[in-house]
PDB file of N, CA and C in Angstrom:
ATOM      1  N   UNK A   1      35.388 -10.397 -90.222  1.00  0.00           N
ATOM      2  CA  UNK A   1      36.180 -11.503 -89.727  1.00  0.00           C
ATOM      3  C   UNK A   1      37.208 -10.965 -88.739  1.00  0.00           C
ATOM      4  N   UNK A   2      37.251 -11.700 -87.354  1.00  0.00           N
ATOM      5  CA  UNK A   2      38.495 -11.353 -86.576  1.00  0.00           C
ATOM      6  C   UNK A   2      39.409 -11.450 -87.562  1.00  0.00           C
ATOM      7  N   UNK A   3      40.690 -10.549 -86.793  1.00  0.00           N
ATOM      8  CA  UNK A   3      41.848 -10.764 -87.368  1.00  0.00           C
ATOM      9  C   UNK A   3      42.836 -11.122 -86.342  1.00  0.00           C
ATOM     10  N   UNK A   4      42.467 -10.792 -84.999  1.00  0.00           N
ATOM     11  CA  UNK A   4      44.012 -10.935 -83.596  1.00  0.00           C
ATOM     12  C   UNK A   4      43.182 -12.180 -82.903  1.00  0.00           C
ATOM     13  N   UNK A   5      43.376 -13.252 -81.728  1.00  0.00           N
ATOM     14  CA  UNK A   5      43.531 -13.866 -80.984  1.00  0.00           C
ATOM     15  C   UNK A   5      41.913 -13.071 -80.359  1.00  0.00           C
ATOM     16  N   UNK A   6      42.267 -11.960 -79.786  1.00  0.00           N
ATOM     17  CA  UNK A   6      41.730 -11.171 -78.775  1.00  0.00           C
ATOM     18  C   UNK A   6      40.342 -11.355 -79.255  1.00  0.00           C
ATOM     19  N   UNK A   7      40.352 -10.592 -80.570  1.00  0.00           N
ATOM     20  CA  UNK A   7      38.878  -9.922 -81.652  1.00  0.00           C
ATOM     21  C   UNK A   7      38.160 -11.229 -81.667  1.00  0.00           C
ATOM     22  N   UNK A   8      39.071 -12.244 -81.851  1.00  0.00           N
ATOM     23  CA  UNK A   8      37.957 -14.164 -82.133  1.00  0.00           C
ATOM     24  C   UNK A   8      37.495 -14.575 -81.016  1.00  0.00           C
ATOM     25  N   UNK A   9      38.116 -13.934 -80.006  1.00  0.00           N
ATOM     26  CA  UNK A   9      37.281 -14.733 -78.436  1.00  0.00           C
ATOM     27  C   UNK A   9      36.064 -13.281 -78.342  1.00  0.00           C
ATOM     28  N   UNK A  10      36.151 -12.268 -78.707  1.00  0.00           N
ATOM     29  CA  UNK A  10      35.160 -11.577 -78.290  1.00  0.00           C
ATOM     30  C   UNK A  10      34.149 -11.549 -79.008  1.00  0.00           C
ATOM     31  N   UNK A  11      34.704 -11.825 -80.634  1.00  0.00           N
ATOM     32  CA  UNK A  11      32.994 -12.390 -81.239  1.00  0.00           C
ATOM     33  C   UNK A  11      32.848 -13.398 -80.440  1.00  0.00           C
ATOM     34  N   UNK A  12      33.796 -14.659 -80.330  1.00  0.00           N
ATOM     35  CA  UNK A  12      32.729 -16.085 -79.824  1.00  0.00           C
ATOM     36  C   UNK A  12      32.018 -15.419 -78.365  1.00  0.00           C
ATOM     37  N   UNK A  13      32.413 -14.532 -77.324  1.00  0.00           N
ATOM     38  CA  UNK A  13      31.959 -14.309 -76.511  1.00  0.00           C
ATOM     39  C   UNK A  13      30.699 -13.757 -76.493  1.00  0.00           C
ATOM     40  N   UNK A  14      30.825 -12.466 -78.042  1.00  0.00           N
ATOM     41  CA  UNK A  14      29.596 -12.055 -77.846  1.00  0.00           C
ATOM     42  C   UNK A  14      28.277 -13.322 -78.570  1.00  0.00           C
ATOM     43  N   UNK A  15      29.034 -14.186 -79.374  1.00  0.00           N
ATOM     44  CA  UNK A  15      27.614 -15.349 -79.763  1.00  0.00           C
ATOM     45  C   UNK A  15      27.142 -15.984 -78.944  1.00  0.00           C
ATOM     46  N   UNK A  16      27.967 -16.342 -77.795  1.00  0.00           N
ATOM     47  CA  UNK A  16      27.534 -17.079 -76.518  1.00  0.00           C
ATOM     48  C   UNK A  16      26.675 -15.999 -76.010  1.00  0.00           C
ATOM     49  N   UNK A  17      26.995 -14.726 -75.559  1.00  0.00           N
ATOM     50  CA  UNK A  17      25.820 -14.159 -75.238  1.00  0.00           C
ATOM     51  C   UNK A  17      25.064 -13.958 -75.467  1.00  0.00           C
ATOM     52  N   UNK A  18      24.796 -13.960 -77.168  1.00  0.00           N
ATOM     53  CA  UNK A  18      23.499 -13.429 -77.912  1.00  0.00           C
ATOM     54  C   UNK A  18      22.891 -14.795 -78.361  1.00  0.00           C
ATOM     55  N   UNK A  19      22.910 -16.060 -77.988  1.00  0.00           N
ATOM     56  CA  UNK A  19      22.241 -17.317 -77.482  1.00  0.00           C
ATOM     57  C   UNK A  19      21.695 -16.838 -76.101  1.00  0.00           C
ATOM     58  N   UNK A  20      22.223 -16.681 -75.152  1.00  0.00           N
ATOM     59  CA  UNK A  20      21.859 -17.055 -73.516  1.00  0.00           C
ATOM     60  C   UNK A  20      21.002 -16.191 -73.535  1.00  0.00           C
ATOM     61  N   UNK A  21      21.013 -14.654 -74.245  1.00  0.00           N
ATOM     62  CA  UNK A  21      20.146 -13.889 -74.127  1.00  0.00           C
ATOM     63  C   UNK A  21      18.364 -13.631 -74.606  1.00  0.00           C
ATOM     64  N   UNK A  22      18.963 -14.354 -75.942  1.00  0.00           N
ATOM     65  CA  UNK A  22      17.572 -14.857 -76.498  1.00  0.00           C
ATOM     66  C   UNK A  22      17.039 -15.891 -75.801  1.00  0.00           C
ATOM     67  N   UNK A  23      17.911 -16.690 -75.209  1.00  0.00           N
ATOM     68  CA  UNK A  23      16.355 -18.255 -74.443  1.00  0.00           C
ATOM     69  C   UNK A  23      16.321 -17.261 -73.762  1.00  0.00           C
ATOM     70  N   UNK A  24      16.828 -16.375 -72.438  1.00  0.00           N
ATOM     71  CA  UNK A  24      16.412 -15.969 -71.902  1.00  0.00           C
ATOM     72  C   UNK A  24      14.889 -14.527 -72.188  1.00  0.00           C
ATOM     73  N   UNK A  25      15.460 -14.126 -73.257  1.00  0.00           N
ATOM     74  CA  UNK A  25      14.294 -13.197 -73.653  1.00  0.00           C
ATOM     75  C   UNK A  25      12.751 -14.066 -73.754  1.00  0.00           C
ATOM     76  N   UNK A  26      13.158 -15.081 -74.920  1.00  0.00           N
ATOM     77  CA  UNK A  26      11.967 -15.573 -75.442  1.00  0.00           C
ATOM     78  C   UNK A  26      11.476 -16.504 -74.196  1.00  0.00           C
ATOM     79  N   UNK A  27      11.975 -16.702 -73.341  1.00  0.00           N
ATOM     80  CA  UNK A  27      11.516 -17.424 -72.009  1.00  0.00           C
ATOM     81  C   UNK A  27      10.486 -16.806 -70.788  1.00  0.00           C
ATOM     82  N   UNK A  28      11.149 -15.099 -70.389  1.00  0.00           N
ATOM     83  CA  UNK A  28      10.523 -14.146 -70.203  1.00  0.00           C
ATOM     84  C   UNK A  28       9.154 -13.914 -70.501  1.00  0.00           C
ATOM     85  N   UNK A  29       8.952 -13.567 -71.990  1.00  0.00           N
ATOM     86  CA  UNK A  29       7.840 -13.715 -72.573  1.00  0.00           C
ATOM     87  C   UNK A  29       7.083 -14.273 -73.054  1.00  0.00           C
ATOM     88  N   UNK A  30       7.269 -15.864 -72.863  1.00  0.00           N
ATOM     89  CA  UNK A  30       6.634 -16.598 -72.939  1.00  0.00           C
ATOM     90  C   UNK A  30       5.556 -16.572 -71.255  1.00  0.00           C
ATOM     91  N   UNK A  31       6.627 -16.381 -70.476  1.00  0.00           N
ATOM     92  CA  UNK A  31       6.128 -16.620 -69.011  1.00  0.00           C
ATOM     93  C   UNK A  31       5.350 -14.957 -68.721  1.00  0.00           C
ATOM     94  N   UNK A  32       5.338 -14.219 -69.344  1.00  0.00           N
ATOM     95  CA  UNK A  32       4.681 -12.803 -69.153  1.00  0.00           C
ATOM     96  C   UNK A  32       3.205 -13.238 -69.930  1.00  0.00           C
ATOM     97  N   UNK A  33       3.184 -13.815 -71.289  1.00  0.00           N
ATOM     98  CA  UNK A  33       1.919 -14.011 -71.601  1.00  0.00           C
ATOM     99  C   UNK A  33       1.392 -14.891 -71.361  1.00  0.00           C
ATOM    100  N   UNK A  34       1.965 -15.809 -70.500  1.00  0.00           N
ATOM    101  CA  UNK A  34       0.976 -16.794 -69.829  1.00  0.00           C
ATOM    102  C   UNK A  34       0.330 -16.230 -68.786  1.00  0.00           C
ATOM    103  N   UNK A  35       1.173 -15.275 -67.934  1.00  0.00           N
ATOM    104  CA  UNK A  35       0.050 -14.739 -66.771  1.00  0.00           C
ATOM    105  C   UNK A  35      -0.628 -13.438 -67.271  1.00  0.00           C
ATOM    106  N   UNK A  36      -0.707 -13.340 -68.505  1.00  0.00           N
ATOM    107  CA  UNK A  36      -1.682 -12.288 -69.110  1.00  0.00           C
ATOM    108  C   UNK A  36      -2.942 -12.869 -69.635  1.00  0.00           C
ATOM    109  N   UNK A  37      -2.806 -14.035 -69.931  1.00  0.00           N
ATOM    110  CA  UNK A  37      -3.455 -15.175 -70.331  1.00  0.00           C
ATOM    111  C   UNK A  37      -4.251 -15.651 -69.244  1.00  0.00           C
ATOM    112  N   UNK A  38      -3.593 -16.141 -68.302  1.00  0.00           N
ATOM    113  CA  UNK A  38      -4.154 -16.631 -66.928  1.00  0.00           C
ATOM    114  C   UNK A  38      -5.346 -15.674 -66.173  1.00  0.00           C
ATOM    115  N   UNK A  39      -4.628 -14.450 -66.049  1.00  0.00           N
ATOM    116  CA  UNK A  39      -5.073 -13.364 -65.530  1.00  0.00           C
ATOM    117  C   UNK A  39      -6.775 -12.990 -66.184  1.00  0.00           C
ATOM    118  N   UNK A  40      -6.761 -13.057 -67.269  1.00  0.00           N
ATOM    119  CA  UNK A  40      -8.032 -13.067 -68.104  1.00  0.00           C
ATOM    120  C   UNK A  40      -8.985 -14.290 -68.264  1.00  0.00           C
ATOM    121  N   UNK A  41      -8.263 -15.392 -67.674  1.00  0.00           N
ATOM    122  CA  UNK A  41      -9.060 -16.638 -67.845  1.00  0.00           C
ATOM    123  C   UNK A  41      -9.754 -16.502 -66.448  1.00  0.00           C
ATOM    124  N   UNK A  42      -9.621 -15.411 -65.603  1.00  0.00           N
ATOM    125  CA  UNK A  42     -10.085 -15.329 -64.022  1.00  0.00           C
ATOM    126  C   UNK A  42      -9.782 -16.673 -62.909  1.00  0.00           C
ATOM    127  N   UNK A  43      -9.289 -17.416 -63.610  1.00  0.00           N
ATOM    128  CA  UNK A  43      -8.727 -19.093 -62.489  1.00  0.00           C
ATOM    129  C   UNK A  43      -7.653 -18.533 -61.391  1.00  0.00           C
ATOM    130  N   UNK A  44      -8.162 -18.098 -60.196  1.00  0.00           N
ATOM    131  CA  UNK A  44      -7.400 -17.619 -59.253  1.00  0.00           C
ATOM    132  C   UNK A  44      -6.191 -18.741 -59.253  1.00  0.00           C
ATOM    133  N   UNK A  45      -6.321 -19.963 -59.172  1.00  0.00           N
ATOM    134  CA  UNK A  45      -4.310 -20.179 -58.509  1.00  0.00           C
ATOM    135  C   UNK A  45      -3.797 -20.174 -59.708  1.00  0.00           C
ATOM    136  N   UNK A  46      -4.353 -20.751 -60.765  1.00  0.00           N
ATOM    137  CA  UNK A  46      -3.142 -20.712 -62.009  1.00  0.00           C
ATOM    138  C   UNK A  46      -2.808 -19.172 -62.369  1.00  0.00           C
ATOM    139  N   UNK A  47      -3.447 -18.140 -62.272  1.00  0.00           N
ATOM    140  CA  UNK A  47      -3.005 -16.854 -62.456  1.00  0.00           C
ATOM    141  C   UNK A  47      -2.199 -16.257 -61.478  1.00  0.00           C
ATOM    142  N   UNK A  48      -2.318 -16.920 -59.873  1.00  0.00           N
ATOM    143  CA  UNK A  48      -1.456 -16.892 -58.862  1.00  0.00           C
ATOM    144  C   UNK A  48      -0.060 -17.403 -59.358  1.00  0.00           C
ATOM    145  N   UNK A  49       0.247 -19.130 -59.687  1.00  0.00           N
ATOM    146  CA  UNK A  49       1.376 -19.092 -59.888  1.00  0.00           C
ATOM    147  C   UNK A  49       1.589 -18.448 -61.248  1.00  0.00           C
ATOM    148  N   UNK A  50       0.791 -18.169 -62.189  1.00  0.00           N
ATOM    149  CA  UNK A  50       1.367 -17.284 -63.233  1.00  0.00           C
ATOM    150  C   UNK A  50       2.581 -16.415 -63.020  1.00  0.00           C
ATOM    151  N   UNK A  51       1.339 -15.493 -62.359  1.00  0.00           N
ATOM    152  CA  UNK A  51       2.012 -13.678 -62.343  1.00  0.00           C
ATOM    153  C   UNK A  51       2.961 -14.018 -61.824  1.00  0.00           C
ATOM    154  N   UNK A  52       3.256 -14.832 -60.169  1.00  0.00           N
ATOM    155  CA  UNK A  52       4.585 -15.186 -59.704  1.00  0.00           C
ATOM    156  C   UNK A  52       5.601 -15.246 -60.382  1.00  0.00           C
ATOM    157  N   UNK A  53       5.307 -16.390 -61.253  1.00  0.00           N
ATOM    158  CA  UNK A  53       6.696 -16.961 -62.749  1.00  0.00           C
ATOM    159  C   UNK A  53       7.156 -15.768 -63.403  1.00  0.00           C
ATOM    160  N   UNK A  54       5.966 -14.916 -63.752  1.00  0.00           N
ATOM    161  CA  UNK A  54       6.541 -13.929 -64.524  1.00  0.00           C
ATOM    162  C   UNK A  54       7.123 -12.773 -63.623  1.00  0.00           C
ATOM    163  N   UNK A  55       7.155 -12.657 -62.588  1.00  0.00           N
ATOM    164  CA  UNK A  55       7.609 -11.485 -62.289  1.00  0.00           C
ATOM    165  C   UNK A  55       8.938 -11.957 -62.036  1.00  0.00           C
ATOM    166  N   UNK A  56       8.779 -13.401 -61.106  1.00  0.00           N
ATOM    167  CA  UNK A  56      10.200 -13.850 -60.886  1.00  0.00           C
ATOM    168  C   UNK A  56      11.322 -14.036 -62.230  1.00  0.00           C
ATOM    169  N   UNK A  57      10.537 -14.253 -63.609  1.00  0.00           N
ATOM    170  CA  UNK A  57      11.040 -14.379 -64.827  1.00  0.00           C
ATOM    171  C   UNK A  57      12.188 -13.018 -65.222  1.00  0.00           C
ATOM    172  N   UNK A  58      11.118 -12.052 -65.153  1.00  0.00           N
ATOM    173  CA  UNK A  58      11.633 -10.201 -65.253  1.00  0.00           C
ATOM    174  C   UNK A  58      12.782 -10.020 -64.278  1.00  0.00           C
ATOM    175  N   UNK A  59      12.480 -10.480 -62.865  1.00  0.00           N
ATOM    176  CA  UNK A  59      13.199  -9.855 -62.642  1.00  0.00           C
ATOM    177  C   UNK A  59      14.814 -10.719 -62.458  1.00  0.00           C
ATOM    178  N   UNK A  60      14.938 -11.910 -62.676  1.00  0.00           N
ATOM    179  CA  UNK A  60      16.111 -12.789 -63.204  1.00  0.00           C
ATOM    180  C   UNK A  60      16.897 -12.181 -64.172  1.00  0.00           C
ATOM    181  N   UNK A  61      15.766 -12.038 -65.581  1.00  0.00           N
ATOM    182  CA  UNK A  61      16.257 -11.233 -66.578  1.00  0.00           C
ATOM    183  C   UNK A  61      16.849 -10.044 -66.791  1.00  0.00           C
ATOM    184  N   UNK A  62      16.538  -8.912 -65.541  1.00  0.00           N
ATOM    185  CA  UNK A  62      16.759  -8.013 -65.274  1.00  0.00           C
ATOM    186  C   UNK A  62      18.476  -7.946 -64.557  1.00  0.00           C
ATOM    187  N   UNK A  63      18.654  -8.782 -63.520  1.00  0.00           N
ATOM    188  CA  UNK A  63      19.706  -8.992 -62.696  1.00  0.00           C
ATOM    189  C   UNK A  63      20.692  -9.781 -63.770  1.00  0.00           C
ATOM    190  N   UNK A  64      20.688 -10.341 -64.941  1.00  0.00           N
ATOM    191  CA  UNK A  64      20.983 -10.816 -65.906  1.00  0.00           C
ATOM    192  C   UNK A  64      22.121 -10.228 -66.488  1.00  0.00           C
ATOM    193  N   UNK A  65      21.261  -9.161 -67.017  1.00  0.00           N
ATOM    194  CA  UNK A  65      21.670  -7.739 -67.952  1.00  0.00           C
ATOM    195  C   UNK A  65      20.910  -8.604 -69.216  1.00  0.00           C
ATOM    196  N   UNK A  66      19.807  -9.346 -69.171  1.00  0.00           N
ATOM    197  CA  UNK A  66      19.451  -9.891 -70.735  1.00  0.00           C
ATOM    198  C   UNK A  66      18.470  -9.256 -71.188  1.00  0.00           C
ATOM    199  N   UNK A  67      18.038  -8.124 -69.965  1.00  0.00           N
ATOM    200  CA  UNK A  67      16.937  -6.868 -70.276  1.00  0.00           C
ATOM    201  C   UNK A  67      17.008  -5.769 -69.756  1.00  0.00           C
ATOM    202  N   UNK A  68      17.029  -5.008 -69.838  1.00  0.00           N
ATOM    203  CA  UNK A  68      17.669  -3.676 -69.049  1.00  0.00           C
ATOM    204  C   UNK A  68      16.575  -3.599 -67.652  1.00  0.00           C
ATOM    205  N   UNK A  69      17.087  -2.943 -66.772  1.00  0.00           N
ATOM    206  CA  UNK A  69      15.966  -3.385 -65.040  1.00  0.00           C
ATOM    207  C   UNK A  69      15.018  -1.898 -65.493  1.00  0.00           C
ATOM    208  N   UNK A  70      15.035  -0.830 -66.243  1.00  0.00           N
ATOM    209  CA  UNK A  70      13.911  -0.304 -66.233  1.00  0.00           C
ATOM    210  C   UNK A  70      12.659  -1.216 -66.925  1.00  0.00           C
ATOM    211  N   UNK A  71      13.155  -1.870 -68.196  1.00  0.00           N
ATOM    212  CA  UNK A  71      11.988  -2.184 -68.811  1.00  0.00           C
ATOM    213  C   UNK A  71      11.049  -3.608 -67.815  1.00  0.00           C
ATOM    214  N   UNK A  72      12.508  -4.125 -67.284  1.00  0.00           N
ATOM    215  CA  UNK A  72      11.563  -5.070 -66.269  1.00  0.00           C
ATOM    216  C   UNK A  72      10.904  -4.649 -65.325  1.00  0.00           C
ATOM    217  N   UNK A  73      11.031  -3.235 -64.607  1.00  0.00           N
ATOM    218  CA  UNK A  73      10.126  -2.779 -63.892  1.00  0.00           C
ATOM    219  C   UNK A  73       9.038  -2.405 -64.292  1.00  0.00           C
ATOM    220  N   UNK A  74       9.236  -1.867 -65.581  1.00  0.00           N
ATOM    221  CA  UNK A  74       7.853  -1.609 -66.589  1.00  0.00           C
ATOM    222  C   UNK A  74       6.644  -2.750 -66.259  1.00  0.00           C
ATOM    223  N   UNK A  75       7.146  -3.449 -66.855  1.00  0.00           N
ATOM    224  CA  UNK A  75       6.917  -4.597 -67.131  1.00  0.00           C
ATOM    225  C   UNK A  75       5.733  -5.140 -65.841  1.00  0.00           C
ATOM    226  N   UNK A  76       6.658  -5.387 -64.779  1.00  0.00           N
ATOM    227  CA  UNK A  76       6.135  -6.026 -63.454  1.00  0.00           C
ATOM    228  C   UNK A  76       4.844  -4.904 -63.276  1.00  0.00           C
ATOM    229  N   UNK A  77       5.014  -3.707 -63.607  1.00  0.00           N
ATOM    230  CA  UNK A  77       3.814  -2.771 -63.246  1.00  0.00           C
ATOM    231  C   UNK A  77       2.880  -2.982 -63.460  1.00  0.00           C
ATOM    232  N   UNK A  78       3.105  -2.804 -64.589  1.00  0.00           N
ATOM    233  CA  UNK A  78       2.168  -3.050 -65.659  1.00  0.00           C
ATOM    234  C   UNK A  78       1.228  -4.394 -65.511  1.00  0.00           C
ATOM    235  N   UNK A  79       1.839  -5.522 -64.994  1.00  0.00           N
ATOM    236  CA  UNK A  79       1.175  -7.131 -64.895  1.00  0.00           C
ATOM    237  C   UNK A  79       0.658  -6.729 -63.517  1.00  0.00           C
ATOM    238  N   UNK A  80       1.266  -5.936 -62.730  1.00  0.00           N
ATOM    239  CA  UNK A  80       0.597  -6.376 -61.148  1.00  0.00           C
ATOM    240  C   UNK A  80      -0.580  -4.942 -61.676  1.00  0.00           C
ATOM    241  N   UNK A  81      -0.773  -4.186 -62.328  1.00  0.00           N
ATOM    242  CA  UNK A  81      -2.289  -3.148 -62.133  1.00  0.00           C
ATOM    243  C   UNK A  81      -2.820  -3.957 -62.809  1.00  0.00           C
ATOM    244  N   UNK A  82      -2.659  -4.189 -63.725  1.00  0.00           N
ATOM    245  CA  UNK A  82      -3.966  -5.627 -64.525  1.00  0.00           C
ATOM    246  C   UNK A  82      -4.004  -6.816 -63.283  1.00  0.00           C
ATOM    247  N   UNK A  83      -2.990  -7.148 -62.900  1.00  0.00           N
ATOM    248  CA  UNK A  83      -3.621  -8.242 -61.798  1.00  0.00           C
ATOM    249  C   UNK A  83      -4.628  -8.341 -60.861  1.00  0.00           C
ATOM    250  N   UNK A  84      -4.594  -6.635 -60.326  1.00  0.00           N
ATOM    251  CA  UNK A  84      -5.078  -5.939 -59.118  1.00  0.00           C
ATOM    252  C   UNK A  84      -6.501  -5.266 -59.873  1.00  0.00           C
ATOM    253  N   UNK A  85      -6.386  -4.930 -61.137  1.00  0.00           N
ATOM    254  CA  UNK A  85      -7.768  -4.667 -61.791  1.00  0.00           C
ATOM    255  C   UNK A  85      -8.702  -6.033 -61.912  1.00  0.00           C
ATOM    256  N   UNK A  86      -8.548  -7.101 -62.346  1.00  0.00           N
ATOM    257  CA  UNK A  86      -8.935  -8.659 -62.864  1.00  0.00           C
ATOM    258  C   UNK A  86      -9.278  -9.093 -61.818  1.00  0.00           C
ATOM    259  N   UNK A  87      -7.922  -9.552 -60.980  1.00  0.00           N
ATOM    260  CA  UNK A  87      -8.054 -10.755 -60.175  1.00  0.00           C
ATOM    261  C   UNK A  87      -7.367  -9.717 -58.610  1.00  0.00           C
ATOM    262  N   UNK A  88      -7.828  -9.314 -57.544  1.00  0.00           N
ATOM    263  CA  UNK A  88      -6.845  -8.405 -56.506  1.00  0.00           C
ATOM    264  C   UNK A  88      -6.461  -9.512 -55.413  1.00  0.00           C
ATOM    265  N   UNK A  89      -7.095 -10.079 -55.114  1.00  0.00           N
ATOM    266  CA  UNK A  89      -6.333 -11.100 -54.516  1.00  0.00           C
ATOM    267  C   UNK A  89      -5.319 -11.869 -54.802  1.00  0.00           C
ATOM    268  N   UNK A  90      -4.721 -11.771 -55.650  1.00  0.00           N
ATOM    269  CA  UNK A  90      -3.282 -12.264 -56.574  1.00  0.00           C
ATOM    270  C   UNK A  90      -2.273 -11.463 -56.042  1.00  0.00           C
ATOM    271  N   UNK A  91      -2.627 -10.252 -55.817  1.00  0.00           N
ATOM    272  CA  UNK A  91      -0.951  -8.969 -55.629  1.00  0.00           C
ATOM    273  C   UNK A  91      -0.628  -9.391 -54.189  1.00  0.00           C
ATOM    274  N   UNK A  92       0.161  -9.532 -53.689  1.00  0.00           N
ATOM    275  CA  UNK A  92       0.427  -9.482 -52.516  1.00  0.00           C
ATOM    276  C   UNK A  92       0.326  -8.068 -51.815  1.00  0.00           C
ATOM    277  N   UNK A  93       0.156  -7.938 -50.413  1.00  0.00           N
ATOM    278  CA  UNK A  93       0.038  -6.478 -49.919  1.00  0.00           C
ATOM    279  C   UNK A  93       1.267  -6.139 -49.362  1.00  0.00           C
ATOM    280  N   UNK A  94       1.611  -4.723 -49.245  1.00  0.00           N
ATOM    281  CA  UNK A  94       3.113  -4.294 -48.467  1.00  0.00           C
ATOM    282  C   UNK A  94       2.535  -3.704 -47.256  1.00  0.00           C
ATOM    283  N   UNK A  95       3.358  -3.974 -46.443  1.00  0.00           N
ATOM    284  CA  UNK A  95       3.032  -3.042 -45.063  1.00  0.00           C
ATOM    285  C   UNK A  95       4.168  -2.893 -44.931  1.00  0.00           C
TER     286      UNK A  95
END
């Protein structure tokens, strides 16, 4: 239990965060296994806007702090070599 002024706003601060962080987690991964999902169902646009959602998902989460930016880079890797193995017309190209 707080005991000062200070200690009661920084639990409530940290419960507000550890709400925002979970929709945001469980939101993430919801939107990561849909384009893992997609990706295997071979339906080029729905696995198109899939992977999109999810990468754009990661990397929100990432800029967040509601996931640390290595594991979201993991992450994005990992979905775009399965994308590029499955479906390659999905990855976009860099020049």
């Amino acid at each position: 239990m707080a005991n000062t002024r200070t200690s009661t706003k920084r639990a409530r601060q940290a419960d507000d965060r550890q709400v925002r962080n979970k929709t945001v987690r469980s939101t993430t991964h919801s939107a990561l296994t849909a384009a893992v999902q997609a990706l295997k169902s071979k339906d080029l646009e729905k696995a198109k806007v899939a992977y999109k959602s999810a990468v754009r998902a990661l990397s929100k989460a990432a800029s967040k702090g509601s996931i640390p930016r290595g594991r979201a880079a993991r992450k994005v890797s990992r979905l775009t070599l399965l994308a590029k193995k499955l479906l390659p017309a999905i990855v976009p190209t860099q020049k």
